[in-house]
C-alpha atoms as a PDB file:
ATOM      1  CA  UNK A   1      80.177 131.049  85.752  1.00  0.00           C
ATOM      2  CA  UNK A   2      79.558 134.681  86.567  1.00  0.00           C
ATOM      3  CA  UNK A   3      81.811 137.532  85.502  1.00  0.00           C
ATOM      4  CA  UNK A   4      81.533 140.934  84.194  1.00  0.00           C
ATOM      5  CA  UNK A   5      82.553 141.311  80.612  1.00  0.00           C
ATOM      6  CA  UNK A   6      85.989 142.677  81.304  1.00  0.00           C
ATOM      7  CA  UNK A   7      86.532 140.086  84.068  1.00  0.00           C
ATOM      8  CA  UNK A   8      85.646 137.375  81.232  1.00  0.00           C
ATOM      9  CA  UNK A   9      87.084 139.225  78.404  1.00  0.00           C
ATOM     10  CA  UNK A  10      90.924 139.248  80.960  1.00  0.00           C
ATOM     11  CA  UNK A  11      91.036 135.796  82.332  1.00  0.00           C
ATOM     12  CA  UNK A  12      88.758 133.356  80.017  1.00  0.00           C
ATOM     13  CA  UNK A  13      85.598 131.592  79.866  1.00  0.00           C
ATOM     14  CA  UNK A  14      84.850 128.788  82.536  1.00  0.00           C
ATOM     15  CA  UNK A  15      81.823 127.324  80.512  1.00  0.00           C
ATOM     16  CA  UNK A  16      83.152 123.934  81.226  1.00  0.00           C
ATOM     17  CA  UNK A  17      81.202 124.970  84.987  1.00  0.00           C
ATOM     18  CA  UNK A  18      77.965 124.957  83.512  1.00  0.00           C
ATOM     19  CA  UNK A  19      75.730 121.988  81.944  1.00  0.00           C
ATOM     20  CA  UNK A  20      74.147 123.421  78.356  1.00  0.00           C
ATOM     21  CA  UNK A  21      70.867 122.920  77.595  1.00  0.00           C
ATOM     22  CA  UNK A  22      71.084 120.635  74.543  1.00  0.00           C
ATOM     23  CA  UNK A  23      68.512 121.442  71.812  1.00  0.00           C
ATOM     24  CA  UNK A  24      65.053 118.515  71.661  1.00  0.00           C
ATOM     25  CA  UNK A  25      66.485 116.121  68.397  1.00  0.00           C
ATOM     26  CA  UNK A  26      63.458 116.733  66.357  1.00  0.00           C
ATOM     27  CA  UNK A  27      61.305 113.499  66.007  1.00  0.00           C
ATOM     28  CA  UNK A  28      61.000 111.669  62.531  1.00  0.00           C
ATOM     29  CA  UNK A  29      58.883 108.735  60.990  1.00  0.00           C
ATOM     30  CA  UNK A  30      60.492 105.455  59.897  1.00  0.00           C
ATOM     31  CA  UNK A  31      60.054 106.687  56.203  1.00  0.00           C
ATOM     32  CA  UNK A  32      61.824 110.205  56.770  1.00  0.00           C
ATOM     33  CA  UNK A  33      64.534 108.592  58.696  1.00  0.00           C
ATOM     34  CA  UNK A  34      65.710 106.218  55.922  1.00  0.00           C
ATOM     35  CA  UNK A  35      65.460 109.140  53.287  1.00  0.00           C
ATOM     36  CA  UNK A  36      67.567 111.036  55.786  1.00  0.00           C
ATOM     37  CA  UNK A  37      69.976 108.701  56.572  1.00  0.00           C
ATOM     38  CA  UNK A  38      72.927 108.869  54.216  1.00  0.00           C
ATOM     39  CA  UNK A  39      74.327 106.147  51.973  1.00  0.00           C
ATOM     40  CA  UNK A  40      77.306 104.256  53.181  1.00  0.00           C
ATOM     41  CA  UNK A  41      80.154 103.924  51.271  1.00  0.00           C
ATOM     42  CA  UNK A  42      81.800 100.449  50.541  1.00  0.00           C
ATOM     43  CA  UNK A  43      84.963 101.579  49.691  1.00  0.00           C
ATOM     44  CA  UNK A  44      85.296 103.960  52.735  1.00  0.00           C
ATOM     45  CA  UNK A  45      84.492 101.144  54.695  1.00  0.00           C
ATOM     46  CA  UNK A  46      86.651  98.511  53.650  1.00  0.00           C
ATOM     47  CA  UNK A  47      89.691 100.910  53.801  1.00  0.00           C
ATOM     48  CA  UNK A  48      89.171 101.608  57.231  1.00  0.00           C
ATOM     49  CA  UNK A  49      89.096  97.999  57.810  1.00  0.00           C
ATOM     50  CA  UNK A  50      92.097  97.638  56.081  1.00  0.00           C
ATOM     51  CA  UNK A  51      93.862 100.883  57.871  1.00  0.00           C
ATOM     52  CA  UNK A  52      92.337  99.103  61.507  1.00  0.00           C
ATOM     53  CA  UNK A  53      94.378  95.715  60.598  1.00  0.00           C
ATOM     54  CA  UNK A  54      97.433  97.301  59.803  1.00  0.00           C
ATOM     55  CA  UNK A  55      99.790  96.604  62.997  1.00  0.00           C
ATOM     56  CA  UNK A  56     101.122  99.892  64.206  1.00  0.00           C
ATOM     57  CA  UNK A  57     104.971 100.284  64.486  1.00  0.00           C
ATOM     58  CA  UNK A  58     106.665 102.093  67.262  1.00  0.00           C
ATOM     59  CA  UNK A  59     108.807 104.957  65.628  1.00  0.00           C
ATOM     60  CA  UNK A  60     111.320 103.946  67.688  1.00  0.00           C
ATOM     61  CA  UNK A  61     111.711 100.391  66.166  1.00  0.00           C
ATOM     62  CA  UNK A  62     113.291  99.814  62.314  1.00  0.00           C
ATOM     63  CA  UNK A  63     112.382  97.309  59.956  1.00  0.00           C
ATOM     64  CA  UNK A  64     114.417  94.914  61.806  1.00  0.00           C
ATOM     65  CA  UNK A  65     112.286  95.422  64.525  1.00  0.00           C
ATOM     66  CA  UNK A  66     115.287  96.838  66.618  1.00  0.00           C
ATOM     67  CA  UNK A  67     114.246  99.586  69.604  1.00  0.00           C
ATOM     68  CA  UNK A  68     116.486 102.194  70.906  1.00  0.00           C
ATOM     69  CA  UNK A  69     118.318 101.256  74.071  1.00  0.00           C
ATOM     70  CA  UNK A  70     117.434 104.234  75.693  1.00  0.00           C
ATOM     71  CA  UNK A  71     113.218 103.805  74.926  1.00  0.00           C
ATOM     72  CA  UNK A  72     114.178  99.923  75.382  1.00  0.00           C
ATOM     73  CA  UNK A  73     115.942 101.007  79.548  1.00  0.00           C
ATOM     74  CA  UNK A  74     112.707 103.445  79.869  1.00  0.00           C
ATOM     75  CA  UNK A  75     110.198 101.387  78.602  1.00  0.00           C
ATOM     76  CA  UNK A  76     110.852  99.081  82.069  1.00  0.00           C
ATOM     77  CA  UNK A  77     109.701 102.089  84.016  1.00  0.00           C
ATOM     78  CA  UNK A  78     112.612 102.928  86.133  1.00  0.00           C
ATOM     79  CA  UNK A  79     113.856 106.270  84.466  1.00  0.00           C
ATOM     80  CA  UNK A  80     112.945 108.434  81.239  1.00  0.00           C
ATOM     81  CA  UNK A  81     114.369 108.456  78.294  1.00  0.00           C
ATOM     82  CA  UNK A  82     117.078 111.277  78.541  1.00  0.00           C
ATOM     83  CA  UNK A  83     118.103 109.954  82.164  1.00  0.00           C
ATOM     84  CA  UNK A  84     118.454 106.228  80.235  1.00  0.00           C
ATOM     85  CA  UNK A  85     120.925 108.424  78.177  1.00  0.00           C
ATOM     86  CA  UNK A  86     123.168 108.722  81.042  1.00  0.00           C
ATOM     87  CA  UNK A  87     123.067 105.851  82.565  1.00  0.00           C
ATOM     88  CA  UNK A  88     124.578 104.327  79.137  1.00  0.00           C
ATOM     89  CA  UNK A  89     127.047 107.151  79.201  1.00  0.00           C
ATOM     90  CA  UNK A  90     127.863 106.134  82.492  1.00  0.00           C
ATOM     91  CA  UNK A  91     128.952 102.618  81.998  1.00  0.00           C
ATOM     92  CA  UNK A  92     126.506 100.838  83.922  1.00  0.00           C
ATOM     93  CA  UNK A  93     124.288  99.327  80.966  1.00  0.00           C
ATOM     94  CA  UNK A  94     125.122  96.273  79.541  1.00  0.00           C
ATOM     95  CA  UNK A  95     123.346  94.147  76.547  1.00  0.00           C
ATOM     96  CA  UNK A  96     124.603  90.374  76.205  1.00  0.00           C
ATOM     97  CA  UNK A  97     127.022  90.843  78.710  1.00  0.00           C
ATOM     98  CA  UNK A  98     129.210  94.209  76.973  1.00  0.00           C
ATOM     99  CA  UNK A  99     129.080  97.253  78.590  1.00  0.00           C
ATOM    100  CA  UNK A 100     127.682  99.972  76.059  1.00  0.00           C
ATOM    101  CA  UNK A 101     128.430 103.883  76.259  1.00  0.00           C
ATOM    102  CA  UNK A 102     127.327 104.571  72.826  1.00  0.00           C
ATOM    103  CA  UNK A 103     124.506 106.917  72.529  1.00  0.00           C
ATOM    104  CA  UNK A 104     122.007 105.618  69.840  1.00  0.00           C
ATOM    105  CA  UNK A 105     123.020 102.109  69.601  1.00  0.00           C
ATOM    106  CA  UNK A 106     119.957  99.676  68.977  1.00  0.00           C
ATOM    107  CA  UNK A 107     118.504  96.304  70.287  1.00  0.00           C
ATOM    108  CA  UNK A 108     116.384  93.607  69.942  1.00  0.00           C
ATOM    109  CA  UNK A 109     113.588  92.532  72.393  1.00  0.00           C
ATOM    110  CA  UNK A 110     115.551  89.222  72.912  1.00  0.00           C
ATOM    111  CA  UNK A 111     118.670  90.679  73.785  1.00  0.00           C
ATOM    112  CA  UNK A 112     119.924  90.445  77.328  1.00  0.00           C
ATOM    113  CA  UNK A 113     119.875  93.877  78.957  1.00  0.00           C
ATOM    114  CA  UNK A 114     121.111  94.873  82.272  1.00  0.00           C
ATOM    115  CA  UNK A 115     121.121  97.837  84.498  1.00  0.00           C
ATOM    116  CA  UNK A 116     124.466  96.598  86.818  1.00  0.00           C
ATOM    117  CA  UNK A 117     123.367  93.496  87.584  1.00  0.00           C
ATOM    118  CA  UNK A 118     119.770  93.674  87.420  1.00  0.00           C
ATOM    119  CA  UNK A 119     117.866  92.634  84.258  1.00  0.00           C
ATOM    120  CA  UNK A 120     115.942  94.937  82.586  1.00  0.00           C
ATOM    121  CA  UNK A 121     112.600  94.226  80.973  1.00  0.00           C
ATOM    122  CA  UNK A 122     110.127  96.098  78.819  1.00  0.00           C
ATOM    123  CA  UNK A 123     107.314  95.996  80.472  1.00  0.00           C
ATOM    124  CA  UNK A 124     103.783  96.979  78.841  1.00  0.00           C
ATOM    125  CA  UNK A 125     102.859 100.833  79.282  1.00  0.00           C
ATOM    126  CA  UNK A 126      99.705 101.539  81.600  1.00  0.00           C
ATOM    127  CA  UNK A 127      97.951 104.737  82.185  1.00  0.00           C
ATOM    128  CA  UNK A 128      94.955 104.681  84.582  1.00  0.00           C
ATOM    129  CA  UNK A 129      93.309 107.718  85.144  1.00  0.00           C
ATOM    130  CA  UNK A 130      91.622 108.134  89.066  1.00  0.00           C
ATOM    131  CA  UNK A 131      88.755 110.175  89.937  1.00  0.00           C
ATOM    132  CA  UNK A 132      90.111 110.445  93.978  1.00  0.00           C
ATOM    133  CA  UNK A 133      87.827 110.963  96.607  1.00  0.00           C
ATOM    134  CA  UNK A 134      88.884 112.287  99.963  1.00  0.00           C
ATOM    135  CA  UNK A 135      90.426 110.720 102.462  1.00  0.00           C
ATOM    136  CA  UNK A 136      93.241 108.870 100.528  1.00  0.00           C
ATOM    137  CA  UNK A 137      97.083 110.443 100.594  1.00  0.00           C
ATOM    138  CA  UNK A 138      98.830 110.333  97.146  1.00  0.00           C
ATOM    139  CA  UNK A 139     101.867 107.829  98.088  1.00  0.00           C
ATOM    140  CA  UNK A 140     102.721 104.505  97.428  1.00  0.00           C
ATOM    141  CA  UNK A 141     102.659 103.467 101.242  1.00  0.00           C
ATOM    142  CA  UNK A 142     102.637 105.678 104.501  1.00  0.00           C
ATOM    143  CA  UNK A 143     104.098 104.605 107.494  1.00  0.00           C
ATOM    144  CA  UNK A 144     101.170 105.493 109.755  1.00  0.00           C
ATOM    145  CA  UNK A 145      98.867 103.268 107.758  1.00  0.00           C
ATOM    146  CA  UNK A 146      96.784 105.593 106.176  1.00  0.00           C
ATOM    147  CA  UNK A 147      94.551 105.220 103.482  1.00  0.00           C
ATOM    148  CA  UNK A 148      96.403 105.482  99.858  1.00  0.00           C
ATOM    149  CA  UNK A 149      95.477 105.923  96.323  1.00  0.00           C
ATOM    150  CA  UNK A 150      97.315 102.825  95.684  1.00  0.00           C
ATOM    151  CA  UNK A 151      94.450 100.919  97.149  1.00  0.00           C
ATOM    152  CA  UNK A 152      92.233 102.052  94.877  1.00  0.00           C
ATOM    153  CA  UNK A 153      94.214 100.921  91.764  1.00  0.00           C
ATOM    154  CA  UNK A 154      95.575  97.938  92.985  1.00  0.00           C
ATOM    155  CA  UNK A 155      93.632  95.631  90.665  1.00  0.00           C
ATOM    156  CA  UNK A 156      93.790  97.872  87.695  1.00  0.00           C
ATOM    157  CA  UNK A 157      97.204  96.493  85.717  1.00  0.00           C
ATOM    158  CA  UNK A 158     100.199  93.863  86.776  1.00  0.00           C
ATOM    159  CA  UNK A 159     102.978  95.999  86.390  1.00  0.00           C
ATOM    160  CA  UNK A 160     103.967  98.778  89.099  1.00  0.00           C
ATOM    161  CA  UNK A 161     102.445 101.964  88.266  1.00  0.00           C
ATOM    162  CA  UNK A 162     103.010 105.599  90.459  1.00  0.00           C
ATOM    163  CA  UNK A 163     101.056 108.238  90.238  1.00  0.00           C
ATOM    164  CA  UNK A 164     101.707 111.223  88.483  1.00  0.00           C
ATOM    165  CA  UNK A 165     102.272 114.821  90.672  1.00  0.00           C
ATOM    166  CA  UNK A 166      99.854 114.428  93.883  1.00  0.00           C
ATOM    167  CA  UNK A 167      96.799 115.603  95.485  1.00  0.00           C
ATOM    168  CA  UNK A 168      96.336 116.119  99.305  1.00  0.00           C
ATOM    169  CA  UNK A 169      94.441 114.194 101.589  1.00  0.00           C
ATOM    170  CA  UNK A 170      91.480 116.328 101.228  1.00  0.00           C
ATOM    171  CA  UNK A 171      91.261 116.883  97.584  1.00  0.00           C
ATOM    172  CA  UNK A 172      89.078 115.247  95.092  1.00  0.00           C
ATOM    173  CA  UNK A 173      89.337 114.429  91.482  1.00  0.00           C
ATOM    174  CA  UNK A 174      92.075 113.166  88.938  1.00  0.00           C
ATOM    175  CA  UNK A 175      94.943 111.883  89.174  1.00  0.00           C
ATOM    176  CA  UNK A 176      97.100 110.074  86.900  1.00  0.00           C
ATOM    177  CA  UNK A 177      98.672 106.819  87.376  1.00  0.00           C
ATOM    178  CA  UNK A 178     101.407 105.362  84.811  1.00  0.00           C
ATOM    179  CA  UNK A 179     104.420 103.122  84.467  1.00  0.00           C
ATOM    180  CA  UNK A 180     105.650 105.684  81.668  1.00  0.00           C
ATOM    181  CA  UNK A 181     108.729 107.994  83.093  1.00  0.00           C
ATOM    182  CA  UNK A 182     108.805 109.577  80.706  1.00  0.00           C
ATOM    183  CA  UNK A 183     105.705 110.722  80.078  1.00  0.00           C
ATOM    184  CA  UNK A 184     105.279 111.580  84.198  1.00  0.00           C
ATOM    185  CA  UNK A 185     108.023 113.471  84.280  1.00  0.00           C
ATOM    186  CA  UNK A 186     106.884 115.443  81.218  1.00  0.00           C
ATOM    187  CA  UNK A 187     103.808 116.263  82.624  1.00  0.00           C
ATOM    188  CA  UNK A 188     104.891 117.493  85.847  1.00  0.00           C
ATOM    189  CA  UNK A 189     107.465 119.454  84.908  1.00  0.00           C
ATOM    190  CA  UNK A 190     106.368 123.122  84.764  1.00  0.00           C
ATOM    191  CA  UNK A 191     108.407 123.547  81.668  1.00  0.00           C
ATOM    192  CA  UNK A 192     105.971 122.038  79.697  1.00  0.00           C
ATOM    193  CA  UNK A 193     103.139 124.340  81.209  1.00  0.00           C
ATOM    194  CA  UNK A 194     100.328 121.372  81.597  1.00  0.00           C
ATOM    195  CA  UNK A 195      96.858 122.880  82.344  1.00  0.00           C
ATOM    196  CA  UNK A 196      95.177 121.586  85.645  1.00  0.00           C
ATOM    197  CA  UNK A 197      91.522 122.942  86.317  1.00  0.00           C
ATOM    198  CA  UNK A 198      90.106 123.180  89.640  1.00  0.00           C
ATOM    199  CA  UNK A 199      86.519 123.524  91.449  1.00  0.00           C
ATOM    200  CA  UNK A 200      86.617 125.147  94.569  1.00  0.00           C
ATOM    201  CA  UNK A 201      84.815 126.001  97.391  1.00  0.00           C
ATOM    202  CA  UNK A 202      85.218 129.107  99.982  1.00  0.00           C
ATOM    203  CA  UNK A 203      84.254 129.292 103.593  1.00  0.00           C
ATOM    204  CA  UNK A 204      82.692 132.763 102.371  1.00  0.00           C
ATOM    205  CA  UNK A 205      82.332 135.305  98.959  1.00  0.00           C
ATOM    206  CA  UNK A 206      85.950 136.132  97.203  1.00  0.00           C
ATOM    207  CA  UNK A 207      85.505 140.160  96.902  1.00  0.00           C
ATOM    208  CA  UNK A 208      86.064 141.490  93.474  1.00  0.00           C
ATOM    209  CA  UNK A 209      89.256 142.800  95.020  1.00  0.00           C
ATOM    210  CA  UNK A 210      90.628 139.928  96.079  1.00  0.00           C
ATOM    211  CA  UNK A 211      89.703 138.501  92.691  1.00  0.00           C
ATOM    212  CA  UNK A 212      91.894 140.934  90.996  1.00  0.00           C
ATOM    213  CA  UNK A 213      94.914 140.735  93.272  1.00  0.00           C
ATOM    214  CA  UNK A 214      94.812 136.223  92.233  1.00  0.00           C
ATOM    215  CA  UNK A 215      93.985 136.946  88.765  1.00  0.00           C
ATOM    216  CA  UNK A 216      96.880 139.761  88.602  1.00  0.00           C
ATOM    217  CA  UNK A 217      99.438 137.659  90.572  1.00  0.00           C
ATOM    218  CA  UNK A 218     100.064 137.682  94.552  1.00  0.00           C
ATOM    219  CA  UNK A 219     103.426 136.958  95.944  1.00  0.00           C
ATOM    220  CA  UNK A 220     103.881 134.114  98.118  1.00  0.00           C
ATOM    221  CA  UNK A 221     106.629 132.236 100.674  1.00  0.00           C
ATOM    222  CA  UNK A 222     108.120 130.578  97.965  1.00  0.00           C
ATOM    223  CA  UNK A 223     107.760 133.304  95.060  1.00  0.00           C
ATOM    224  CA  UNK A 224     105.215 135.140  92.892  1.00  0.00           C
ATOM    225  CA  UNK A 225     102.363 133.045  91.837  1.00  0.00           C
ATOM    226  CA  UNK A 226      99.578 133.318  89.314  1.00  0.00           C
ATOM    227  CA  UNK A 227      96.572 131.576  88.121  1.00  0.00           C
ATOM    228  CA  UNK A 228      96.150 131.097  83.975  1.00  0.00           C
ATOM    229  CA  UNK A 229      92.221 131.741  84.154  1.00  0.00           C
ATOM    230  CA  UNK A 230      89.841 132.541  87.197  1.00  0.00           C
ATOM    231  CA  UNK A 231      86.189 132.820  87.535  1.00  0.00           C
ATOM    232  CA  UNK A 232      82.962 132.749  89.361  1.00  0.00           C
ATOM    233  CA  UNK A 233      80.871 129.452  89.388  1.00  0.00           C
ATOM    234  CA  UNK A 234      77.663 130.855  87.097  1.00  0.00           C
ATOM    235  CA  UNK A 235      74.264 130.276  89.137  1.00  0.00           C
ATOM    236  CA  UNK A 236      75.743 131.111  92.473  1.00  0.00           C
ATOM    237  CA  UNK A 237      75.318 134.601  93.947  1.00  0.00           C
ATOM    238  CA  UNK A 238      77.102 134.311  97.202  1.00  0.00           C
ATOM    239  CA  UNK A 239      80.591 133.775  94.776  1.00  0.00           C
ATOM    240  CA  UNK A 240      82.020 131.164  97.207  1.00  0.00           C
ATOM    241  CA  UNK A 241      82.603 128.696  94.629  1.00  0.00           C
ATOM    242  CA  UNK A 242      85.145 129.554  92.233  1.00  0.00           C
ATOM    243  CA  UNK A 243      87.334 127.647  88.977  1.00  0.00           C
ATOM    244  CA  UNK A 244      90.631 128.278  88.674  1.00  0.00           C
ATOM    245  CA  UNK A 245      93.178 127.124  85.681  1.00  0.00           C
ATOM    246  CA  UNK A 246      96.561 126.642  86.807  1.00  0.00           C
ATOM    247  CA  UNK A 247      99.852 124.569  85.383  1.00  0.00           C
ATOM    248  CA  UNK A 248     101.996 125.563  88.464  1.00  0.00           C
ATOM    249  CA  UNK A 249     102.980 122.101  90.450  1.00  0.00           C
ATOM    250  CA  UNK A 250     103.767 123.642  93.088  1.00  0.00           C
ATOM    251  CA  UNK A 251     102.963 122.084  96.755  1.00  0.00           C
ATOM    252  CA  UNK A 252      99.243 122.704  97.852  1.00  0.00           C
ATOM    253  CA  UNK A 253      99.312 125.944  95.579  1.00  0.00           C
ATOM    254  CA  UNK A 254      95.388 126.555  95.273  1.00  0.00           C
ATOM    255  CA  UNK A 255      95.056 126.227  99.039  1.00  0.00           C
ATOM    256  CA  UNK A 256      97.848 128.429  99.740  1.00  0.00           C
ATOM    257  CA  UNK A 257      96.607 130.962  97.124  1.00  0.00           C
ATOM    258  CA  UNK A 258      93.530 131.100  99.437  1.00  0.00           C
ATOM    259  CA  UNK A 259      94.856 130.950 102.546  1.00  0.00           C
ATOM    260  CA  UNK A 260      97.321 133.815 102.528  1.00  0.00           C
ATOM    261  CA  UNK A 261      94.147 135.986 101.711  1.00  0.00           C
ATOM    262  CA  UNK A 262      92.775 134.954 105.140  1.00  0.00           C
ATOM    263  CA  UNK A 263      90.060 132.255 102.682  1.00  0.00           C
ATOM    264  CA  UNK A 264      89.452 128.832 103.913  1.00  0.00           C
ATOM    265  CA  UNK A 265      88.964 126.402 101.311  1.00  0.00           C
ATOM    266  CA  UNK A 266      85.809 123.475 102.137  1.00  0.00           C
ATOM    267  CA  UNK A 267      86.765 121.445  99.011  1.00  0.00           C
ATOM    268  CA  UNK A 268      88.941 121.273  96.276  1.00  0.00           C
ATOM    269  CA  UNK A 269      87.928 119.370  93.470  1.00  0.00           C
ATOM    270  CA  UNK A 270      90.700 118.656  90.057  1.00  0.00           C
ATOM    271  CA  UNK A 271      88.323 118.398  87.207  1.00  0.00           C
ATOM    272  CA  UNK A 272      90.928 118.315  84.273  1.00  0.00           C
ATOM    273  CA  UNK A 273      94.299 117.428  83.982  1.00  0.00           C
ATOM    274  CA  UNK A 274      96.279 117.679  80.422  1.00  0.00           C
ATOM    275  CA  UNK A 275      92.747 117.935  78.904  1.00  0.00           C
ATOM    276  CA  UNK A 276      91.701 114.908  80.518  1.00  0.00           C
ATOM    277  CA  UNK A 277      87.413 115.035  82.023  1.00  0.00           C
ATOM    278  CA  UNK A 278      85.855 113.207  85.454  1.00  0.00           C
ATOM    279  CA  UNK A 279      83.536 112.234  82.412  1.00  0.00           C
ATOM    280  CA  UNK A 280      82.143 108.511  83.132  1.00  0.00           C
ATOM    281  CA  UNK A 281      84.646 107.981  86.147  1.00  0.00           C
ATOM    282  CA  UNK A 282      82.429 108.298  89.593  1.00  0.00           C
ATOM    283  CA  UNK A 283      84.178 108.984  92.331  1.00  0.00           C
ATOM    284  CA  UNK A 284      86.706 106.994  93.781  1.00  0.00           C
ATOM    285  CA  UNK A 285      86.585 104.894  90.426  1.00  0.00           C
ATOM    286  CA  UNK A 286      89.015 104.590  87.639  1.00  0.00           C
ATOM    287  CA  UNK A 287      89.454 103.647  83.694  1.00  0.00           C
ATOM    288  CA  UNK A 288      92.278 102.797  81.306  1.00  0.00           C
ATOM    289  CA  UNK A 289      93.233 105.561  79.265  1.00  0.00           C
ATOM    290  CA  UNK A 290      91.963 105.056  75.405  1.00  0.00           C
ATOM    291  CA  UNK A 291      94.824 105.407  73.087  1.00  0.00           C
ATOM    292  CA  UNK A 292      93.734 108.764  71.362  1.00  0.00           C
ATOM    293  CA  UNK A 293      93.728 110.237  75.109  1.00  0.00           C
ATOM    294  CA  UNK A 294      97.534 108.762  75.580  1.00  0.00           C
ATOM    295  CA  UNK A 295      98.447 110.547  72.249  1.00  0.00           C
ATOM    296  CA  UNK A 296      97.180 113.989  73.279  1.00  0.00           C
ATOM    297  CA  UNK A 297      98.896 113.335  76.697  1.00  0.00           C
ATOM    298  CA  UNK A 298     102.574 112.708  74.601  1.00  0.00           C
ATOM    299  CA  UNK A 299     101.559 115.736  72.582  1.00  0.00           C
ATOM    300  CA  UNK A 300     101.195 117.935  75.485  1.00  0.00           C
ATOM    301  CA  UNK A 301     104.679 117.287  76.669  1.00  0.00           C
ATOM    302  CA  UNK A 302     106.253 117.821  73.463  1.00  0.00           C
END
């Protein structure tokens, strides 16, 4: 992207815009290659075998292999954690048939747990990650039968998953899907300040003025707004295409940012969420979360 030193210096660098030319891997014979290539080490290797076999334990669990009832009512999806906390306080969770108000008291998988009269069960945690194209409304169903991102999950778990905050019909790129309350309401929650990047496009050039006023905060309908980083898209002189960084969830807040400058946005593209990449997910595709990317996720909304 293109800014002015001071411009960069104020609101960040938008490299991420801009493909890097990587450096030629210089070629080698067979003969330099092997005296090149380092030793391996049997020991390493057999401890990380070792460490890989081990069966990881949830911190939640004890050496009885008891789980919190509070992670054991949010694990089944329908509420997080602290809201699991008052439904127990309220009276309305039972386990084997006993009503329990006790904060902290523990279960086993094979105990009988009820919300009312509804059984509760633990069901495995999913977290598909959706690079959306246009044309799709971020709901689980719409009564005029239009097109939803559910469609283009349905085949990508058994249990019910929701997505996580929404994109309009006419905005691209990811979105989160997950069964994990928790975790969705942690990352939607402005509290917790989770960074969303955006590629967009302009009917015509944002002035350097108008640049300032977004960059500096503008005030709109529903309060004063403003952007964490802002730049130019590098390579393009007309400076209609723009990245913004922004952890506001508010509704439609890019657009709006635009359009109360008299700016009409062509497309909208989300190319990170929580530090999540479009990176091997074409458009309209998706992929399960690896479990490194799920553990930055929970560390975001710490």
């Amino acid at each position: 992207m293109k800014t002015d030193k001071n411009l960069s210096r104020k609101h960040g660098d938008f490299s991420k815009f801009v493909k890097k030319d990587t450096p030629k891997k210089e070629k080698l014979s067979k003969e330099e290659a092997k005296k090149r290539k380092k030793p391996r080490d049997k020991k390493n290797k057999i401890t990380i075998k070792l460490r890989e076999n081990v069966k990881k334990k949830d911190p939640n669990e004890n050496n009885d292999g008891l789980l919190r009832l509070n992670k054991f009512v949010a694990n089944s999806g329908i509420c997080s954690r602290r809201e699991a906390d008052k439904l127990i306080e309220a009276g309305v969770i039972s386990v084997n048939g006993k009503i329990i108000t006790e904060l902290g008291t523990k279960v086993s998988r094979n105990d009988i747990v009820k919300y009312g009269e509804i059984p509760i069960v633990p069901e495995k945690l999913n977290y598909i990650l959706l690079n959306k194209p246009k044309g799709f409304i971020s709901t689980m169903d719409d009564p005029f039968e239009r097109k939803t991102v559910m469609s283009l999950v349905s085949n990508a778990c058994k249990e019910r998953i929701y997505p996580v905050g929404r994109l309009d019909i006419n905005t691209t790129g990811l979105l989160l899907f997950t069964n994990d309350g928790e975790l969705a309401k942690r990352l939607t929650h402005p509290k917790y300040g989770v960074k969303k990047l955006y590629h967009i496009s302009l009917d015509k050039s944002l002035t350097n003025n108008d640049f300032e006023k977004i960059a500096n905060g503008i005030e709109l309908e529903d309060g004063m707004i403003k952007v964490d980083k802002i730049a130019y898209v590098e390579h393009v002189n007309d400076k209609k295409q723009l990245g913004i960084e922004i952890h506001s969830g508010r509704n439609r807040i890019v657009r709006r940012i635009f359009e109360s400058m008299n700016y009409k946005v062509l497309r909208l593209d989300r190319v990170v969420f929580a530090g999540l990449t479009k990176k091997d997910v074409p458009r309209g595709k998706w992929r399960q979360l690896k479990e490194h990317e799920i553990n930055v996720l929970k560390r975001f909304s710490v």
